[in-house]
C-alpha atoms as a PDB file:
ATOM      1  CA  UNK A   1     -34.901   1.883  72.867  1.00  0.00           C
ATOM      2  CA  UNK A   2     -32.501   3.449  70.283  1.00  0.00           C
ATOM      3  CA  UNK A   3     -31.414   0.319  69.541  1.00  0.00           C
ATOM      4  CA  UNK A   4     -34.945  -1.015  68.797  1.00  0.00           C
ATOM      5  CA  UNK A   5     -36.146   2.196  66.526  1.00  0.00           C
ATOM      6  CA  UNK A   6     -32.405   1.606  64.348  1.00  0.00           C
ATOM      7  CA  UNK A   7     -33.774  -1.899  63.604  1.00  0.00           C
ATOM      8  CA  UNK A   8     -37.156  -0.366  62.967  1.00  0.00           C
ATOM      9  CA  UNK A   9     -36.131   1.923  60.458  1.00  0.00           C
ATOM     10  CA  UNK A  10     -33.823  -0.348  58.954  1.00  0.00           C
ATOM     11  CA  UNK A  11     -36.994  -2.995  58.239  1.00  0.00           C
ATOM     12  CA  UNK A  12     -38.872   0.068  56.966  1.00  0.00           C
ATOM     13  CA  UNK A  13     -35.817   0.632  54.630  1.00  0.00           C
ATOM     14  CA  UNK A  14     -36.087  -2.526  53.552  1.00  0.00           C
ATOM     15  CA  UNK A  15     -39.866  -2.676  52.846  1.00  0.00           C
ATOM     16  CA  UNK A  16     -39.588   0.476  51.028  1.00  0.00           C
ATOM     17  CA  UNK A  17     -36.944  -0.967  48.653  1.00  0.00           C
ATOM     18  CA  UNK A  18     -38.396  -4.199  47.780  1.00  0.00           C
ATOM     19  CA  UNK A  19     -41.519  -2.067  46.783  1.00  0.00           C
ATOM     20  CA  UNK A  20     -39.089   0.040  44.339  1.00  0.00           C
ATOM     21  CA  UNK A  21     -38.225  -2.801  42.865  1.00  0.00           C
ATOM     22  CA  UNK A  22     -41.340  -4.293  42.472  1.00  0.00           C
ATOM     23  CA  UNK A  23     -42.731  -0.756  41.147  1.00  0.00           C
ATOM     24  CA  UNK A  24     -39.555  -1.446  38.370  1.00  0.00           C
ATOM     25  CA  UNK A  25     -41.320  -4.992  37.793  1.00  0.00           C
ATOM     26  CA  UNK A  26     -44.623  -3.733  37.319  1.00  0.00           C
ATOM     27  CA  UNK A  27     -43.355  -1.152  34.653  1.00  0.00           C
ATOM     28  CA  UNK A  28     -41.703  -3.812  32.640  1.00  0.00           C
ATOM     29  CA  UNK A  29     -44.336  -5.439  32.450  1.00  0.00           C
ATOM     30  CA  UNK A  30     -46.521  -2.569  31.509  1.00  0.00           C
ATOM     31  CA  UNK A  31     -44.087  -2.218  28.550  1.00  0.00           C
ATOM     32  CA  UNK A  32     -43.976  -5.895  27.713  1.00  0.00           C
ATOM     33  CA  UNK A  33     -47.976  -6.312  27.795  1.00  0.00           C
ATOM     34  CA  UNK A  34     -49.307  -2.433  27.674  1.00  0.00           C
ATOM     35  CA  UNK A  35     -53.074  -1.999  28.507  1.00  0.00           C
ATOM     36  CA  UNK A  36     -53.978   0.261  25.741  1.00  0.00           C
ATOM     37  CA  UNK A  37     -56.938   2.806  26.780  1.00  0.00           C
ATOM     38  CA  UNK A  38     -59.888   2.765  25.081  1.00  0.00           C
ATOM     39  CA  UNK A  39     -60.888   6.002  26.645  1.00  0.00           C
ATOM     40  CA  UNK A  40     -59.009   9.427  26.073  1.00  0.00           C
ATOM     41  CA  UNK A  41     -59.483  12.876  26.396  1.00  0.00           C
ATOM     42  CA  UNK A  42     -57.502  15.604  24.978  1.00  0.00           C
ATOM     43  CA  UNK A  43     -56.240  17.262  28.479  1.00  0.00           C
ATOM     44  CA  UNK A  44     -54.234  14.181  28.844  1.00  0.00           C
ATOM     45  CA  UNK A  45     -50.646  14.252  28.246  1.00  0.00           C
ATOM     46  CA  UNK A  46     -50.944  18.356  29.649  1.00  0.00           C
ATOM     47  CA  UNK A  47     -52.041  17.006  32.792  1.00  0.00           C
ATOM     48  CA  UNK A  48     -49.474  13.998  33.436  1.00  0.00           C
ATOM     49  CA  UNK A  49     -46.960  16.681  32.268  1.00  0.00           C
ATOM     50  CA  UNK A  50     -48.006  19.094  34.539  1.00  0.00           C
ATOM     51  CA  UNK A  51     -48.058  16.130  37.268  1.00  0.00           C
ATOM     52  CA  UNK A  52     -44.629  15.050  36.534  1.00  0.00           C
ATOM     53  CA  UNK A  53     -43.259  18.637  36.504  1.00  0.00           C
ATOM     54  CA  UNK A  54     -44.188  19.724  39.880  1.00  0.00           C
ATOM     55  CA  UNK A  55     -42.637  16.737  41.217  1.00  0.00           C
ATOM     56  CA  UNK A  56     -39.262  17.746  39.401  1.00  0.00           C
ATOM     57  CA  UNK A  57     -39.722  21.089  40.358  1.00  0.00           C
ATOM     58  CA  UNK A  58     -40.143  20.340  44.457  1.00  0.00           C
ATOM     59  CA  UNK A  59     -36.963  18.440  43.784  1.00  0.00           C
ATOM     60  CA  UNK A  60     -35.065  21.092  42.420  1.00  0.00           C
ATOM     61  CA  UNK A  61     -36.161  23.279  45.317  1.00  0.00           C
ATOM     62  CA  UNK A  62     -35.178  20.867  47.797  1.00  0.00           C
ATOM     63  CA  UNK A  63     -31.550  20.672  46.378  1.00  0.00           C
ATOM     64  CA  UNK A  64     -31.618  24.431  46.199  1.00  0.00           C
ATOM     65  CA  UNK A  65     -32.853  25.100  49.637  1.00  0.00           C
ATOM     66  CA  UNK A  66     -30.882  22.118  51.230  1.00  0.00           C
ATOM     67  CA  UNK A  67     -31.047  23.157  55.431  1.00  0.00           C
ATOM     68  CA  UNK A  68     -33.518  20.456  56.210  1.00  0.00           C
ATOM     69  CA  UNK A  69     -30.502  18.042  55.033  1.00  0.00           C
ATOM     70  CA  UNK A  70     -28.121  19.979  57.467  1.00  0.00           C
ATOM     71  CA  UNK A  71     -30.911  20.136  60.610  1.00  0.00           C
ATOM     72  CA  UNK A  72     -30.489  16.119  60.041  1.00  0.00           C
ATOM     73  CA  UNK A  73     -26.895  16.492  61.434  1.00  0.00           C
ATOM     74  CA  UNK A  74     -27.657  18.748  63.847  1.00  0.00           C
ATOM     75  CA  UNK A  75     -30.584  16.837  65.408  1.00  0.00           C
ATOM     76  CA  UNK A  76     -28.144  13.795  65.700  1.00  0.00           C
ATOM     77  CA  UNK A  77     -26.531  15.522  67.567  1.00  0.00           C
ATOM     78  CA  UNK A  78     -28.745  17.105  70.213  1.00  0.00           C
ATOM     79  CA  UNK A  79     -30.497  13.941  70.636  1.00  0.00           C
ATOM     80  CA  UNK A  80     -26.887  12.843  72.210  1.00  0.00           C
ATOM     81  CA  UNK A  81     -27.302  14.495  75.161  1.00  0.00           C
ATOM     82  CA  UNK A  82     -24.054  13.888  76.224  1.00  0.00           C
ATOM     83  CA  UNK A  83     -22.666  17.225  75.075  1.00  0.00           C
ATOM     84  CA  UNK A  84     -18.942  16.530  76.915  1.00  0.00           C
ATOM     85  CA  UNK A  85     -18.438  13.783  74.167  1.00  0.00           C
ATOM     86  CA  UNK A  86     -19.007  16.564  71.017  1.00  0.00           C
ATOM     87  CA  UNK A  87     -16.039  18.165  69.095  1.00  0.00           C
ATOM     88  CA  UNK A  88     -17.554  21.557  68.610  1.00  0.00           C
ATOM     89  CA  UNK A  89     -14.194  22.354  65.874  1.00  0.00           C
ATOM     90  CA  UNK A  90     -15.877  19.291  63.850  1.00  0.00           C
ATOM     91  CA  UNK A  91     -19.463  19.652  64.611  1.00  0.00           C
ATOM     92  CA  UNK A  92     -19.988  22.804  63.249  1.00  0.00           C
ATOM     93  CA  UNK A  93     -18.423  22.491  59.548  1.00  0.00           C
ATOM     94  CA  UNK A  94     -20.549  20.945  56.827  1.00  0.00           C
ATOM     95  CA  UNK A  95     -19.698  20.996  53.332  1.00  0.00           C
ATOM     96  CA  UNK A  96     -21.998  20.570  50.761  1.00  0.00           C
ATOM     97  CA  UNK A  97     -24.488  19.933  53.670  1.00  0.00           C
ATOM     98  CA  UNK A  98     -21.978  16.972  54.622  1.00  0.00           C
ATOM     99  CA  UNK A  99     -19.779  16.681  57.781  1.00  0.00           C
ATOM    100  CA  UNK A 100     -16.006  17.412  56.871  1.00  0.00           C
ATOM    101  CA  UNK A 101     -14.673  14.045  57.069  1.00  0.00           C
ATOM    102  CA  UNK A 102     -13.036  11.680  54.972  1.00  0.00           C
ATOM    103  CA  UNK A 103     -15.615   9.316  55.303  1.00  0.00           C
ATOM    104  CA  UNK A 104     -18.124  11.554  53.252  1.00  0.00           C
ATOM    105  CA  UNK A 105     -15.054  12.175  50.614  1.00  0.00           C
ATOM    106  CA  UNK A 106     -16.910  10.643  47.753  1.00  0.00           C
ATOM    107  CA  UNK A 107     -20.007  11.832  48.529  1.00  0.00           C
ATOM    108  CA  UNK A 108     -19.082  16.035  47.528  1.00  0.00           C
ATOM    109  CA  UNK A 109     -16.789  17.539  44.693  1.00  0.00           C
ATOM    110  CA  UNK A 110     -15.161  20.548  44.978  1.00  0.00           C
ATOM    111  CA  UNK A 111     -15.797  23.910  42.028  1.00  0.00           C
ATOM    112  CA  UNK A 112     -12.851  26.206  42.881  1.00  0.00           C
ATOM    113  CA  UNK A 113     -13.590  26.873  46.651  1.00  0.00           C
ATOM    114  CA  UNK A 114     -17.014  25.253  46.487  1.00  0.00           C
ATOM    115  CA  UNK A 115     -17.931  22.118  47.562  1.00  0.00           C
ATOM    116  CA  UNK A 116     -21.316  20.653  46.929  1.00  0.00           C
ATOM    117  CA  UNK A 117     -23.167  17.375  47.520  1.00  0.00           C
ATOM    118  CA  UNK A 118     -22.934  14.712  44.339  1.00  0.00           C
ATOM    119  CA  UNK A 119     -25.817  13.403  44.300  1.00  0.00           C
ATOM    120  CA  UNK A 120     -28.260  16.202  45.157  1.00  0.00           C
ATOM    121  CA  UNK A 121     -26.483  17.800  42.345  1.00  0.00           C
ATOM    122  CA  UNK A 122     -27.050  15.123  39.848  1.00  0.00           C
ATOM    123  CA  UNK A 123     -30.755  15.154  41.022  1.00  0.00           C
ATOM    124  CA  UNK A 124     -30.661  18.654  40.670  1.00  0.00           C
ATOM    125  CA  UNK A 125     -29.297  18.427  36.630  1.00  0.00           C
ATOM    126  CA  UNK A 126     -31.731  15.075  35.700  1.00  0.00           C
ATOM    127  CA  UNK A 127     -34.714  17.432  36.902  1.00  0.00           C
ATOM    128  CA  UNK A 128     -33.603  20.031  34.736  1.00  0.00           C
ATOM    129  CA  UNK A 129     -33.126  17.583  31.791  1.00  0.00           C
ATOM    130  CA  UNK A 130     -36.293  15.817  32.614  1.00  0.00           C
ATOM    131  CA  UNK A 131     -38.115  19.082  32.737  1.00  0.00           C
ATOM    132  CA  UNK A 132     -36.628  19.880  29.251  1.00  0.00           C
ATOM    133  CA  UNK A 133     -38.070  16.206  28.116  1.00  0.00           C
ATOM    134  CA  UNK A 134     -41.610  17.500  29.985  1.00  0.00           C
ATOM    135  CA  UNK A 135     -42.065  20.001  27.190  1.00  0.00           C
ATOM    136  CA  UNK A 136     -40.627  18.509  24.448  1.00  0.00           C
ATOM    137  CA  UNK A 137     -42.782  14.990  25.051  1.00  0.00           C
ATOM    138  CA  UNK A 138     -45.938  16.228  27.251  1.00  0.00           C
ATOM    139  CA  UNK A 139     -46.609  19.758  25.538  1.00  0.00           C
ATOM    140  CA  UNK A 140     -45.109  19.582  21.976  1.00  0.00           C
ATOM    141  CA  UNK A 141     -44.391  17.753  19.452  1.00  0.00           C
ATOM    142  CA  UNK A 142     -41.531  15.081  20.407  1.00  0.00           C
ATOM    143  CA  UNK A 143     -42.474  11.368  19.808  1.00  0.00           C
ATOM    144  CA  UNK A 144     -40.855   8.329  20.379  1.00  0.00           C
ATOM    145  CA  UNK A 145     -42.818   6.050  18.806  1.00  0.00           C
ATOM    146  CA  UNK A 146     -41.229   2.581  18.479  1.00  0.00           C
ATOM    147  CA  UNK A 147     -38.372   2.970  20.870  1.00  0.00           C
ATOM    148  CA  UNK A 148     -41.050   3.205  23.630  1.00  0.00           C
ATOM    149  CA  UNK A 149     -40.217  -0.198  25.145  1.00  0.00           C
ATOM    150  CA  UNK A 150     -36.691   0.701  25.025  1.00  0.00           C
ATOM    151  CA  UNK A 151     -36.677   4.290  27.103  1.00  0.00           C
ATOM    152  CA  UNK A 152     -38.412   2.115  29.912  1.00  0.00           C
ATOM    153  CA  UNK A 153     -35.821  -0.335  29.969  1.00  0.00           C
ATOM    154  CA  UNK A 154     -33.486   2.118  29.796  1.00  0.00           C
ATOM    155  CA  UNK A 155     -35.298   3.874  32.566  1.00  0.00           C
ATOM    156  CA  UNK A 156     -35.272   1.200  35.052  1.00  0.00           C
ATOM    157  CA  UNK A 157     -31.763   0.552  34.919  1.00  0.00           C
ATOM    158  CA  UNK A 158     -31.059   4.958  35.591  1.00  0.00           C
ATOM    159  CA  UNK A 159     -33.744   3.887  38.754  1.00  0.00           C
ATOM    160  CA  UNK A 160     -32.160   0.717  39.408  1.00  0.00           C
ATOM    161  CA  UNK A 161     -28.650   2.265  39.278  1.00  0.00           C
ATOM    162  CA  UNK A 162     -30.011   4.888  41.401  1.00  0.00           C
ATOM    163  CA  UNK A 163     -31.564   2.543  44.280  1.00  0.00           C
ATOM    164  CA  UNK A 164     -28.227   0.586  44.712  1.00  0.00           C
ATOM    165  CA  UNK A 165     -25.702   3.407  44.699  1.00  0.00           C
ATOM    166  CA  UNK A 166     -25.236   3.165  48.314  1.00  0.00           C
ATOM    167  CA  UNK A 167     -24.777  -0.236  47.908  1.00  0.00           C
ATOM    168  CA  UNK A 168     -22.605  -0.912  45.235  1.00  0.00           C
ATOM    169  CA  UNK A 169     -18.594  -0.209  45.857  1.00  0.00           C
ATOM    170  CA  UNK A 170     -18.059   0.575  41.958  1.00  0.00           C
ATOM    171  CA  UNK A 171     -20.628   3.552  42.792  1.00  0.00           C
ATOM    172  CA  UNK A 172     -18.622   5.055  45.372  1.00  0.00           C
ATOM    173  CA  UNK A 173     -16.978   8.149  44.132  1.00  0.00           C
ATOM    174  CA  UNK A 174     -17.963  11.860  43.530  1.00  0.00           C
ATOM    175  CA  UNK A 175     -18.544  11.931  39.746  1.00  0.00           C
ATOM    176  CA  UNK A 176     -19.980   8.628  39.275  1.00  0.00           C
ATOM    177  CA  UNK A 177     -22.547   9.692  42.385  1.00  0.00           C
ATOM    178  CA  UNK A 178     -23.371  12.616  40.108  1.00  0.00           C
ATOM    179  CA  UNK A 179     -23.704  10.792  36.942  1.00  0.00           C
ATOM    180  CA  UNK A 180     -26.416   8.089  39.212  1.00  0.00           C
ATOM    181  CA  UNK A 181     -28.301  10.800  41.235  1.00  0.00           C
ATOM    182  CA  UNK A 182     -28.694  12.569  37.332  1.00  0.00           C
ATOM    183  CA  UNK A 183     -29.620   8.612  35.611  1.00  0.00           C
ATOM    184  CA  UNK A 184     -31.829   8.216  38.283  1.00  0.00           C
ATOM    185  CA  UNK A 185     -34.292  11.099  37.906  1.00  0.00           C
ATOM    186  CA  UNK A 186     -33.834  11.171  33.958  1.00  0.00           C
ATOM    187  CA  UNK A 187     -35.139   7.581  34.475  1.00  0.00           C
ATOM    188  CA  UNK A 188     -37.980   8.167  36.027  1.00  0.00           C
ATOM    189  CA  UNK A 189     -39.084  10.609  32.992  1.00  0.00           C
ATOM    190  CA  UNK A 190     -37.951   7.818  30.441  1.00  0.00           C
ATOM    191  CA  UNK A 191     -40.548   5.390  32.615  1.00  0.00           C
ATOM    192  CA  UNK A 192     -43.362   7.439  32.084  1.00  0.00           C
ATOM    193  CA  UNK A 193     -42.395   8.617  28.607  1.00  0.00           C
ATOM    194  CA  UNK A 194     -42.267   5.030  27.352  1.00  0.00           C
ATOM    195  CA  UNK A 195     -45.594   3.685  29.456  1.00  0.00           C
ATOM    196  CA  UNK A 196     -47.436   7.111  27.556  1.00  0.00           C
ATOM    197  CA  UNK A 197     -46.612   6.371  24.310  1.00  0.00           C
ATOM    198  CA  UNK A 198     -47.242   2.598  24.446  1.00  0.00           C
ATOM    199  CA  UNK A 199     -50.605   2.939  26.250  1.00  0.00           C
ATOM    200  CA  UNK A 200     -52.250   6.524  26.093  1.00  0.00           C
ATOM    201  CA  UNK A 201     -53.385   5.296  29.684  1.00  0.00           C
ATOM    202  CA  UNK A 202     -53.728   8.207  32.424  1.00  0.00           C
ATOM    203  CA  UNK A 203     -54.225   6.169  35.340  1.00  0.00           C
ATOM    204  CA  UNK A 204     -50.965   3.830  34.384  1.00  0.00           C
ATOM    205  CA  UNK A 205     -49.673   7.131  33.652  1.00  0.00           C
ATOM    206  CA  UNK A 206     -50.172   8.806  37.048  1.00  0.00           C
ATOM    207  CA  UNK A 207     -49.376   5.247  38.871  1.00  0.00           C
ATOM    208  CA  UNK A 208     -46.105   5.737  37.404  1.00  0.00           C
ATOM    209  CA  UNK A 209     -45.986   9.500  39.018  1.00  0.00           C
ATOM    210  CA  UNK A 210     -46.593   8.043  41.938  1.00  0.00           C
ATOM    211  CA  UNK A 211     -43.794   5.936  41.651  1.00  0.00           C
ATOM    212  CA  UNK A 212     -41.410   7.765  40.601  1.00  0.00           C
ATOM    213  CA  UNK A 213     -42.686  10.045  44.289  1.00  0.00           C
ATOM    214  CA  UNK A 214     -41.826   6.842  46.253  1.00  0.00           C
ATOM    215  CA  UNK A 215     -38.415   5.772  44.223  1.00  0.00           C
ATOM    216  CA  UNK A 216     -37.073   9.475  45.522  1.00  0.00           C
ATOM    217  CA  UNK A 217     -38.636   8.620  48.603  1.00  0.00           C
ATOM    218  CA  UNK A 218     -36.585   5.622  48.912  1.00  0.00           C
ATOM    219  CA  UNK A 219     -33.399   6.472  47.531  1.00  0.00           C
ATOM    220  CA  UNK A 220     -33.190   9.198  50.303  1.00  0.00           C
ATOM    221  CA  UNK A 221     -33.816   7.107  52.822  1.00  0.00           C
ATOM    222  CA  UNK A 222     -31.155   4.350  51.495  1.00  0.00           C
ATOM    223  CA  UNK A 223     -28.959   7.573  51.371  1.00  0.00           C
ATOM    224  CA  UNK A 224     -29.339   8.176  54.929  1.00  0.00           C
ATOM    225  CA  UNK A 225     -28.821   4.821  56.202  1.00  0.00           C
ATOM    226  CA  UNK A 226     -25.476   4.885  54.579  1.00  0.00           C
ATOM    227  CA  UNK A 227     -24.655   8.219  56.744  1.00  0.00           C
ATOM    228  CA  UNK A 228     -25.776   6.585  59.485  1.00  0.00           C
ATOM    229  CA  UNK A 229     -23.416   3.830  58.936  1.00  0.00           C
ATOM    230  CA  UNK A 230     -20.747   6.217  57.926  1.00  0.00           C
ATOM    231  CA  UNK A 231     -21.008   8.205  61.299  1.00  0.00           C
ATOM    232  CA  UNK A 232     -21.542   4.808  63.225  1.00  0.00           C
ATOM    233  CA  UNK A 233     -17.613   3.769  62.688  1.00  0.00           C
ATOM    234  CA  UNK A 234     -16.377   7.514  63.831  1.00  0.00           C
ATOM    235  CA  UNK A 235     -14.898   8.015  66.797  1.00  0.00           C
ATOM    236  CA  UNK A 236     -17.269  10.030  69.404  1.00  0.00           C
ATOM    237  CA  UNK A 237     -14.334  11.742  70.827  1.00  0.00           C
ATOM    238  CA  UNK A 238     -13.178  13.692  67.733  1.00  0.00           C
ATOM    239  CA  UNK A 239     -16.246  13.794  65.743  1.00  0.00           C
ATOM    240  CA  UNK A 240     -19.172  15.329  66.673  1.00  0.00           C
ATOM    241  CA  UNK A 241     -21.914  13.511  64.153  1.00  0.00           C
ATOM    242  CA  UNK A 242     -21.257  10.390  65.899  1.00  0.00           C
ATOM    243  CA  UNK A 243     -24.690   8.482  65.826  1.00  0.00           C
ATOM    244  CA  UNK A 244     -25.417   6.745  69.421  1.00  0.00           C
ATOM    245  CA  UNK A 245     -26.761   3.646  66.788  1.00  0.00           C
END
């Protein structure tokens, strides 16, 4: 039965990336052929700021309050069972809500005695910057005008970059998992930036939203089928997050 529900999730891992990618598709093309709106209203930009804004802003509060990430480990665990099998000296350390173990070495970086996660902190600083884009774009007076085709482009390959980090070798190290996790949420904003100001188009607008919901969505569930196959080569006699895959 475990068996069967890994190969489960891994098709539903699967599904969920292909529709990333064709969400990427579909904003090209929204760029390459906009639909103009021939209906506006003056509440609109405010509104698909404000919509794009929360979204940053539940991010940010998930990387701040980060325990559901560390219950993940723990659950692993308990659903084991086989408690003999657990090395309680490894089990219970987890830096930057990752175990301590060289096979999660490129996923933290160390300030001074701190250690914290790469990408959740890159997520963390493209919300912030994104944000700061939010008011600038949405509710003053910033305008990109003819580079609008260009920040999408631009934003699908921050996404893009984003989507494959866990499978790309070159991605594999602290700082450049920083640099991604920050590319890929300052993406998103460049996305919706550059649909706005080609097409004025609120629905399009909020479609992208949407999107950009479902690309986090699907990045963090890429990201945990890498830990999964991290913990799936450990040995289950010396390290307690060893998944029974």
């Amino acid at each position: 039965m475990r068996r069967l529900n890994f190969r489960l999730s891994s098709s539903i891992v699967l599904f969920e990336t292909l529709v990333s990618f064709f969400g990427l598709i579909l904003a090209v093309l929204f760029a390459v052929h906009p639909q103009v709106s021939q209906w506006d209203f003056v509440w609109r930009k405010p509104l698909v700021g404000v919509a794009f804004a929360t979204v940053c802003i539940l991010g940010i509060l998930a990387v701040l309050f980060p325990s559901t990430c560390s219950r993940s480990f723990v659950a692993g665990r308990k659903e084991k069972g086989d408690h003999s099998r657990i090395s309680h000296a490894t089990a219970s350390t987890l830096l930057g809500h990752h175990p301590q173990c060289s096979g999660y070495s490129a996923h933290v970086f160390s300030v001074g005695r701190r250690v914290f996660c790469a990408t959740c902190s890159g997520l963390f600083l493209g919300a912030f910057f994104a944000l700061l884009g939010v008011g600038a774009f949405f509710f003053g007076n910033w305008q990109i005008r003819h580079n609008a085709a260009s920040a999408v482009v631009v934003g699908v390959v921050g996404v893009s970059l984003g989507l494959l980090q866990s499978s790309l070798p070159t991605l594999q190290k602290g700082v450049v998992r920083l640099f991604t996790g920050a590319f890929f949420v300052v993406g998103t904003f460049l996305i919706l930036l550059g649909i706005e100001e080609l097409t004025h188009n609120v629905s399009l607008d909020l479609f992208i939203v949407a999107l950009s919901v479902f690309w986090l969505v699907t990045r963090i569930s890429l990201s945990q089928r890498d830990h999964e196959r991290i913990c799936s080569r450990c040995n289950p006699e010396s390290c307690g997050f060893k998944r029974d895959l």
